[in-house]
N, C-alpha and C. Protein backbone atom coordinates (compact mmCIF):
# COMPACT_ATOMS: atom_id res chain seq x y z
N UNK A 1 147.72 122.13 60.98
CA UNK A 1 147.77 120.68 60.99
C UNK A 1 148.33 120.21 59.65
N UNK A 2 149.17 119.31 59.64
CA UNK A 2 149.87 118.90 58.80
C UNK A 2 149.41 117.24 57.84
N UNK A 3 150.17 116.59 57.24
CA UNK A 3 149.84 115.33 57.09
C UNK A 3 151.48 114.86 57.24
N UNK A 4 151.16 113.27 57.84
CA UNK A 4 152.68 112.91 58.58
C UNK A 4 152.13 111.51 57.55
N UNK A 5 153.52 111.13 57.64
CA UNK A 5 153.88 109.25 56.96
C UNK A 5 154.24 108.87 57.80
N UNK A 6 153.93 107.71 58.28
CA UNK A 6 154.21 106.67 59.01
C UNK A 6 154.39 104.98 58.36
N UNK A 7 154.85 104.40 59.40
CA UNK A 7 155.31 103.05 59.43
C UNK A 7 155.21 102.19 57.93
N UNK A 8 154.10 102.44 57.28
CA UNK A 8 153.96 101.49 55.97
C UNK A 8 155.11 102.21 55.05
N UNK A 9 155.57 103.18 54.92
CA UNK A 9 156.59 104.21 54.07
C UNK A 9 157.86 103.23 54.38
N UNK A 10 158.22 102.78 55.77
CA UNK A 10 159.69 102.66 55.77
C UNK A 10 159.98 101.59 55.02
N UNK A 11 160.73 101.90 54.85
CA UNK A 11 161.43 100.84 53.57
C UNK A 11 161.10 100.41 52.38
N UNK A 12 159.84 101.39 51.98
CA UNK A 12 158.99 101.31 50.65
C UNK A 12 159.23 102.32 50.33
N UNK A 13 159.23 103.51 50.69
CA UNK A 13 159.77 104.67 49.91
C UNK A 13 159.13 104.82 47.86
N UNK A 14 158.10 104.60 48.01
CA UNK A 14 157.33 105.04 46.95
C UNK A 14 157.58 106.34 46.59
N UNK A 15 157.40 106.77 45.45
CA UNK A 15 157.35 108.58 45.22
C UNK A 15 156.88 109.25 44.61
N UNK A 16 155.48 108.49 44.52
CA UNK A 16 153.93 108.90 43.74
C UNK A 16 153.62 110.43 45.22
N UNK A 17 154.38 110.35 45.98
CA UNK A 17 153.55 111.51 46.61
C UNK A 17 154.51 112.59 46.48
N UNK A 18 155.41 111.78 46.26
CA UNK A 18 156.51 113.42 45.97
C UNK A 18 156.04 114.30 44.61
N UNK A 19 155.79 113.41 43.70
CA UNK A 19 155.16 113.89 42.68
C UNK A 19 154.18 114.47 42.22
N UNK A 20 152.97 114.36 43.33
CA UNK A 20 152.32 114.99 43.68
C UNK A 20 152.28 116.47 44.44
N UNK A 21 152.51 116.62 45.37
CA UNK A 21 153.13 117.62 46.33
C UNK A 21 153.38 118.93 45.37
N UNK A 22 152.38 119.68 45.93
CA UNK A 22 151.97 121.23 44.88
C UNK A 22 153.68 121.92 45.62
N UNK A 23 153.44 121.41 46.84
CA UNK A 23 154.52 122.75 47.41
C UNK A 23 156.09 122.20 47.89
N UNK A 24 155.97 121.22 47.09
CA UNK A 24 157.14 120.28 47.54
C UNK A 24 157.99 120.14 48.95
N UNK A 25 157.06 119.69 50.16
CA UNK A 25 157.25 119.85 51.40
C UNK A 25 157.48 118.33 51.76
N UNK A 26 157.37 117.18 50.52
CA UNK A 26 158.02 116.06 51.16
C UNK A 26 159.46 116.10 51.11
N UNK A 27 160.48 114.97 51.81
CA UNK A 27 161.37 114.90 51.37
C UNK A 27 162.01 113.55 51.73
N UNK A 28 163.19 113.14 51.21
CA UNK A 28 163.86 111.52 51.55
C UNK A 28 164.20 111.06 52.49
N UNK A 29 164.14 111.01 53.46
CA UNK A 29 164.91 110.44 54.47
C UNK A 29 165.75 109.19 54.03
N UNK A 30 166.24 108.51 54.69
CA UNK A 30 167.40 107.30 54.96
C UNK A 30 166.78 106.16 54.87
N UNK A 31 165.84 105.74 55.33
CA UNK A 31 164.80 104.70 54.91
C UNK A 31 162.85 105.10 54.87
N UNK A 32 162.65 106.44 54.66
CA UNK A 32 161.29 106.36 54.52
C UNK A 32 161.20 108.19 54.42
N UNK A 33 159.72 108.69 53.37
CA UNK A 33 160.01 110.05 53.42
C UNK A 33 159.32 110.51 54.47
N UNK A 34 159.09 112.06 54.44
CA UNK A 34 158.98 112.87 55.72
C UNK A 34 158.28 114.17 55.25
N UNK A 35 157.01 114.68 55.68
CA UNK A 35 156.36 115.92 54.89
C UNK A 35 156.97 116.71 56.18
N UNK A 36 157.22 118.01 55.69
CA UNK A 36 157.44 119.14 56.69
C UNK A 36 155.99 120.16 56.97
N UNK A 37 156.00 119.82 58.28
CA UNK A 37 154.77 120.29 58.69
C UNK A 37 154.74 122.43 58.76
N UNK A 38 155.75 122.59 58.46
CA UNK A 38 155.64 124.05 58.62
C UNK A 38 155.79 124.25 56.80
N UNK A 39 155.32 123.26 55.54
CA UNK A 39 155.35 123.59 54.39
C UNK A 39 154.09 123.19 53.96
N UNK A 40 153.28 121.99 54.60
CA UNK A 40 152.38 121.18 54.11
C UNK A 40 151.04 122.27 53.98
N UNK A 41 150.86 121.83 52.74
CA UNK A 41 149.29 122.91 53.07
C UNK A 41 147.69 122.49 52.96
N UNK A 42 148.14 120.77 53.17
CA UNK A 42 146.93 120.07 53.72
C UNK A 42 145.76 119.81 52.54
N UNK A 43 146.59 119.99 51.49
CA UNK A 43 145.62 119.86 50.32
C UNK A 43 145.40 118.28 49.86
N UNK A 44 146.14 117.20 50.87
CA UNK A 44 145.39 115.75 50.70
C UNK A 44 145.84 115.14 49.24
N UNK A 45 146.83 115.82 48.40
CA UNK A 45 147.70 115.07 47.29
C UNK A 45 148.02 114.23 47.40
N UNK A 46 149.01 114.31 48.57
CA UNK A 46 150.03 113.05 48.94
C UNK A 46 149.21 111.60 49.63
N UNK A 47 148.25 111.82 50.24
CA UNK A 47 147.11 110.66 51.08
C UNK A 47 146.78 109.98 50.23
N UNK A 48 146.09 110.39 48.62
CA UNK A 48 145.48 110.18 47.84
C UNK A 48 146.02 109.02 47.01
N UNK A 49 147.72 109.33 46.45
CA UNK A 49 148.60 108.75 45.78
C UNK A 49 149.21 107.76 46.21
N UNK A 50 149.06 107.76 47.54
CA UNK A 50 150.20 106.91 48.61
C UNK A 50 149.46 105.26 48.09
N UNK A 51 150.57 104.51 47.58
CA UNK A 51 149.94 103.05 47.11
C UNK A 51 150.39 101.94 48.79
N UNK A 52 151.40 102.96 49.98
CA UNK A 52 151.45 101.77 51.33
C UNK A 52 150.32 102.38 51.75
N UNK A 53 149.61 103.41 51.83
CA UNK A 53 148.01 103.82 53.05
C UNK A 53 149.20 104.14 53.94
N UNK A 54 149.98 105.22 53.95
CA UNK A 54 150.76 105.55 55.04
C UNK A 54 150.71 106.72 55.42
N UNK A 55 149.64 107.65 54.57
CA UNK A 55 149.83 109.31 54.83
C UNK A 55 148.54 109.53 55.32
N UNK A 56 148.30 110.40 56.60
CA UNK A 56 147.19 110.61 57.62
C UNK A 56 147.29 112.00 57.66
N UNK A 57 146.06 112.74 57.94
CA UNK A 57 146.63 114.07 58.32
C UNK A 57 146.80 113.47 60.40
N UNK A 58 147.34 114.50 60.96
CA UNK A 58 148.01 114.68 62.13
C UNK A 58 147.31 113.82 62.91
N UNK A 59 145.94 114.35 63.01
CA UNK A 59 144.79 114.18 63.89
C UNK A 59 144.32 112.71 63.71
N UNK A 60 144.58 112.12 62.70
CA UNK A 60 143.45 111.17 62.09
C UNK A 60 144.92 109.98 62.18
N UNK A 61 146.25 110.22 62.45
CA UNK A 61 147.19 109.11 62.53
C UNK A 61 146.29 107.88 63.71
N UNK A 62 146.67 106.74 63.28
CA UNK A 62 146.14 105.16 63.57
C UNK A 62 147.02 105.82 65.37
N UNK A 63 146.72 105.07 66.63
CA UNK A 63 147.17 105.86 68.04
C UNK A 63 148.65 104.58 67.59
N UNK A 64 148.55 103.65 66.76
CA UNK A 64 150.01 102.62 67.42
C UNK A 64 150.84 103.40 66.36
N UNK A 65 150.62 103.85 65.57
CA UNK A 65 151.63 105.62 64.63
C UNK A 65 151.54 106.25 65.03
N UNK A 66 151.11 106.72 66.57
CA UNK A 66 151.49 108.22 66.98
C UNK A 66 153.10 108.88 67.08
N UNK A 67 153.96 107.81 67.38
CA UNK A 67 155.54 108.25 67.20
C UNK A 67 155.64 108.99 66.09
N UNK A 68 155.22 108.69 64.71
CA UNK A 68 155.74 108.85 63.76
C UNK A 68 155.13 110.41 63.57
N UNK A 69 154.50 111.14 64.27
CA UNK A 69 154.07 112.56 64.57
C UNK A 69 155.00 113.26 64.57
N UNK A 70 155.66 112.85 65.84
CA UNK A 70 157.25 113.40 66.78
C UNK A 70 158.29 112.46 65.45
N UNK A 71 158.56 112.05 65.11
CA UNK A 71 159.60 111.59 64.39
C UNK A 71 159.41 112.33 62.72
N UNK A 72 158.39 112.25 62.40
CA UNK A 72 158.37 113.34 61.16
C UNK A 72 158.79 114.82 62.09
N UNK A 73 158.47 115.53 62.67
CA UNK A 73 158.80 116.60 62.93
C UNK A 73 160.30 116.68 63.37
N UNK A 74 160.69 115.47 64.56
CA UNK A 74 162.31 116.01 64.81
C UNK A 74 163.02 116.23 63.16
N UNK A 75 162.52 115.03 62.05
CA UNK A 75 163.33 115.19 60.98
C UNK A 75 163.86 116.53 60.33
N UNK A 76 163.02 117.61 60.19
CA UNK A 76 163.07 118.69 59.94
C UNK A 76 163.56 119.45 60.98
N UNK A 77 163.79 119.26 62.04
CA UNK A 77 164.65 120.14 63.00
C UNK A 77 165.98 119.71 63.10
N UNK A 78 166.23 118.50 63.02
CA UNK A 78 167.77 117.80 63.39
C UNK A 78 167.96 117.47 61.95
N UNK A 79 167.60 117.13 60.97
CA UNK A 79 167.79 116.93 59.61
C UNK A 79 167.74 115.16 59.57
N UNK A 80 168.33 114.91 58.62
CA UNK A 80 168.00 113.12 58.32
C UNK A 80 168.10 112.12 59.44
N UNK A 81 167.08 112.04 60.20
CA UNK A 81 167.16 110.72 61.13
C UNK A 81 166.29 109.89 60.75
N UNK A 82 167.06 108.45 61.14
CA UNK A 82 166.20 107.24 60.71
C UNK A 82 165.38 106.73 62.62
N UNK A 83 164.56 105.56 62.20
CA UNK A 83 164.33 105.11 63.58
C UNK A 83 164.52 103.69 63.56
């Protein structure tokens, strides 16, 4: 289980969590960042730092951010997509 960003990120793009990030598994997208769930190692850095409240682990995403589950993950398979 991973931790995903959702909706408060887009277009705020803060980078108190990149800075954080032991294993550097966030990354930029086009308008908002994106943790890679096959890097994240759930150590709750990035949740902590986040000044929008936009980083959840998987399980615990708000249900009207569930897209942003499937949309952090296509990012890392298809590379930079926005929504």
């Amino acid at each position: 289980m991973a931790f995903v960003i959702t909706s408060p990120c887009k277009d705020e793009k803060a980078s108190e969590c990149i800075e954080v990030c032991p294993v550097n598994c966030i990354e930029e997208g086009e308008d908002m960042f994106f943790i890679n769930p096959e890097i994240c190692i759930d150590c709750g850095a990035c949740e902590t730092v986040c000044p929008a409240e936009a980083i959840y682990m998987e399980d615990s995403v708000p249900e009207e951010e569930n897209e942003y589950i499937q949309l952090n993950r296509k990012f890392f398979e298809v590379g930079n997509i926005t929504k």
